[in-house]
Structures are given as C-alpha cells and as structure tokens.
Protein backbone atom coordinates (compact mmCIF):
# COMPACT_ATOMS: atom_id res chain seq x y z
CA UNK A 1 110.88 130.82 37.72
CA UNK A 2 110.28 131.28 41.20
CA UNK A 3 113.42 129.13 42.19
CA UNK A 4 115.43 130.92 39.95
CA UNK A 5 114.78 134.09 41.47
CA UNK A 6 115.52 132.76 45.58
CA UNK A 7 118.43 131.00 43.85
CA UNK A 8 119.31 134.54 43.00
CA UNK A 9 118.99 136.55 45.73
CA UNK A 10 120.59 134.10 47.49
CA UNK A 11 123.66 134.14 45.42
CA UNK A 12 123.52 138.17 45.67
CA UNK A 13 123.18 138.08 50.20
CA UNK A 14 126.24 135.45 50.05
CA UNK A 15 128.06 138.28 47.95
CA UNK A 16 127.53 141.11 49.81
CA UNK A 17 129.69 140.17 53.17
CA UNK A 18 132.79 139.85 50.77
CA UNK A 19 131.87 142.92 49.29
CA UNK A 20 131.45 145.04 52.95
CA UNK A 21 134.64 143.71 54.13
CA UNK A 22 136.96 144.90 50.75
CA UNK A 23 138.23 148.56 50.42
CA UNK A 24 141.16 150.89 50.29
CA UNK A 25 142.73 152.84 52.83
CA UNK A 26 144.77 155.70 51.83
CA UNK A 27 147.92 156.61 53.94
CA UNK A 28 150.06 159.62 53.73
CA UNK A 29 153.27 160.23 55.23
CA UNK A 30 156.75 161.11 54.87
CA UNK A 31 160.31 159.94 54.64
CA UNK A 32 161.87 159.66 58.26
CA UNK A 33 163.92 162.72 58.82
CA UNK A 34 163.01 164.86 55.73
CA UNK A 35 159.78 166.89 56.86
CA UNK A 36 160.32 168.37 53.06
CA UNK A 37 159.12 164.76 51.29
CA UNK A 38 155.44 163.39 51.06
CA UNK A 39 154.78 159.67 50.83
CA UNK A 40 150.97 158.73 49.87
CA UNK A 41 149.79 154.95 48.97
CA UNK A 42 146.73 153.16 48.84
CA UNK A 43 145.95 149.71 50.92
CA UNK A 44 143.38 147.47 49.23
CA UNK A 45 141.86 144.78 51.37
CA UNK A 46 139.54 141.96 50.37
CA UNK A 47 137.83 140.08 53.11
CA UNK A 48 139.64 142.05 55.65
CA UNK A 49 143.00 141.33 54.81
CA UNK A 50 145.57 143.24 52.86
CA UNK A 51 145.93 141.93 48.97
CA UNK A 52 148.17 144.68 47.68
CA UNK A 53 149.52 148.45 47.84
CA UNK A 54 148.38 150.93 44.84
CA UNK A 55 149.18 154.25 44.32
CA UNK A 56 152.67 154.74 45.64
CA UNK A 57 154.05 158.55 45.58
CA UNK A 58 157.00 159.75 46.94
CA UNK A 59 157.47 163.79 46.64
CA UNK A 60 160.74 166.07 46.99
CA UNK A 61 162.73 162.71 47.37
CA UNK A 62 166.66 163.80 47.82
CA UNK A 63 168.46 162.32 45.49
CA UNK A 64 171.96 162.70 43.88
CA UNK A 65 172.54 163.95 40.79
CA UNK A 66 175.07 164.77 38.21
CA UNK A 67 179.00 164.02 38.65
CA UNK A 68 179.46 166.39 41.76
CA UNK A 69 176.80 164.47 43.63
CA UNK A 70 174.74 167.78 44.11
CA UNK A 71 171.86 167.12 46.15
CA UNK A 72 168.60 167.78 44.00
CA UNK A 73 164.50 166.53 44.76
CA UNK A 74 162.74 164.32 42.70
CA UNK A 75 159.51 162.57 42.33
CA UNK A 76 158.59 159.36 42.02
CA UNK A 77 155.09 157.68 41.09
CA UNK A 78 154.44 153.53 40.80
CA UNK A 79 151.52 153.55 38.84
CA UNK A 80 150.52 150.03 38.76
CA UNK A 81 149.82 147.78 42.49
CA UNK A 82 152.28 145.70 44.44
CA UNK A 83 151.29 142.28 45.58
CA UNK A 84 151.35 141.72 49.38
CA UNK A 85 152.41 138.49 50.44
CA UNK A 86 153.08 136.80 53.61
CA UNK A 87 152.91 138.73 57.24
CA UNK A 88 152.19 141.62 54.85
CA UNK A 89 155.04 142.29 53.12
CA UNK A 90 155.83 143.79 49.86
CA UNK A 91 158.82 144.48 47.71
CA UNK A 92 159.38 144.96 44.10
CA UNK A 93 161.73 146.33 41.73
CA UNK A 94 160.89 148.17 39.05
CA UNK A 95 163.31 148.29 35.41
CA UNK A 96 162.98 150.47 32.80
CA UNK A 97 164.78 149.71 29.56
CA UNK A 98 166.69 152.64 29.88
CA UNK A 99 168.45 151.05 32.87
CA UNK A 100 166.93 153.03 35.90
CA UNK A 101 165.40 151.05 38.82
CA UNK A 102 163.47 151.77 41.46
CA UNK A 103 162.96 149.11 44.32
CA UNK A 104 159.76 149.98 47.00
CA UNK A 105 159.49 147.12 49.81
CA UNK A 106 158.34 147.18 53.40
CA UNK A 107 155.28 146.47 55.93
CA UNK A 108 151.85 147.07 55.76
CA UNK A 109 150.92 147.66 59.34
CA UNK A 110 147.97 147.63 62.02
CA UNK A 111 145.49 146.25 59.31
CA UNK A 112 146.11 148.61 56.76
CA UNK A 113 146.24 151.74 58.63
CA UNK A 114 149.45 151.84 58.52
CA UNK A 115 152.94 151.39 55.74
CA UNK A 116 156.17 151.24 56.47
CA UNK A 117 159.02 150.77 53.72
CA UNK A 118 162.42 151.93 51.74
CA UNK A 119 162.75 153.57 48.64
CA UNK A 120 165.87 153.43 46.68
CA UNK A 121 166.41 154.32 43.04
CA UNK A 122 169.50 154.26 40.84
CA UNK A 123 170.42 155.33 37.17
CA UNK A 124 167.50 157.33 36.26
CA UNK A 125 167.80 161.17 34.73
CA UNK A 126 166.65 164.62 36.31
CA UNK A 127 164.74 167.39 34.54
CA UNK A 128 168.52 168.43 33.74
CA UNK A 129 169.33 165.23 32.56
CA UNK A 130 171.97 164.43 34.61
CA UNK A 131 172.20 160.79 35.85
CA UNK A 132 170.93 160.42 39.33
CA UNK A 133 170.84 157.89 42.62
CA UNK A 134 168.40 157.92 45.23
CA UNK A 135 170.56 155.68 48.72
CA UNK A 136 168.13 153.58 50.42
CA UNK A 137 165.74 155.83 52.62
CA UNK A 138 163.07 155.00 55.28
CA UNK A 139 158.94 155.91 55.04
CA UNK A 140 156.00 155.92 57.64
CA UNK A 141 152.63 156.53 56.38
CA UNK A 142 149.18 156.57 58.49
CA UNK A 143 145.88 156.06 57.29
CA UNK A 144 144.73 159.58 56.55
C-alpha cells in the first residue's frame, strides 16, 4: 500500500511540469490598414511550444458583395482549432456544402505572443443575401 501511494505521487510531481508549461495566450489585433476590423485568436501551447490556434474572429471584415461589388463588413468566426505545424505555421481551408470557403493561414510569432496571417473568403452570402468575396487581406495580433 505504501508503494502504491510514492508510486503515486510520483506519477502526479512528473505531471505537473507538463502541466505549468501548457496554456493559451489570447491575441487581439486588426487587419493591416483597416483600423475599423478586430482580429482576436487564442494560442495554445503544451510544453512550451505552440500546438494549435483556437478561437479565430475577424470583425467588420470588408468584403464584396452583390453584382455591383458594393463594399459591405462582415464577420467571420472559426469555431473549431487549427493545427500548427512546422516553424509555426498554420493554414487551413474551410468548405461549407453550400460552396463558401474561407482559408486562415499564417505565423505564430515570438512564442505565442504574437499571430500573423491572411484571411480570404469567397462565395458565401450577406445578411442581404447577396453572394459575397472577401480578396486576400493581411492580420497582426499581440498577446493582449
């Protein structure tokens, strides 16, 4: 009995170093140029390097919309986590089966504290419901 119980504590010290070094860094920013937008994700580390990005938010995004090409602001939201590979890179493209896509890939930066990235959307609908294209565009975000 005694055994078992060093065995576990022992087990439970080893764990807590990889425990201390995860976490989640949120960063907020903007699209370069467009003081009007807010960009927001979420870095999660594990043993002090960077596993994935969470949370992605883009606000007041200028877009294209309708046949005229009227300039209109939309939002966009990524609700599930993009892997992070090697040198800390990410990109993804996301379909819907109603043909829209939205493609997110860039840099996560000085260890987290930091994203860097394009957003670019095509094919998706307005609150109007006219068809809409968001041209490549640039982001910065800094740990908050």
């Amino acid at each position: 009995m005694r055994k078992l119980l060093l065995a576990t504590v022992a087990v439970g010290l080893l764990a807590l170093p990889a425990v201390a070094l995860a976490g989640k860094i949120q960063t907020e920013g903007q699209i370069t140029g467009d003081s009007a937008t807010k960009v927001k994700v979420r870095v999660i580390k594990r043993s002090g390097d960077v596993i994935k990005v969470r949370g992605f938010r883009a606000k007041g995004v200028l877009s294209k919309c309708g046949p005229a090409d009227q300039p209109n602001r939309i939002d966009f939201r990524i609700r599930g986590a993009i892997p992070v590979g090697a040198e800390n890179r990410f990109d993804q493209l996301f379909k819907n089966k109603d043909g829209s896509r939205l493609r997110v890939s860039g840099k996560v930066r000085r260890h987290g504290r930091m994203v860097v990235g394009d957003l670019k959307a095509r094919n998706f609908d307005n609150d109007d419901g006219q068809n809409c294209v968001t041209p490549k565009q640039r982001f910065k975000t800094h740990k908050v």
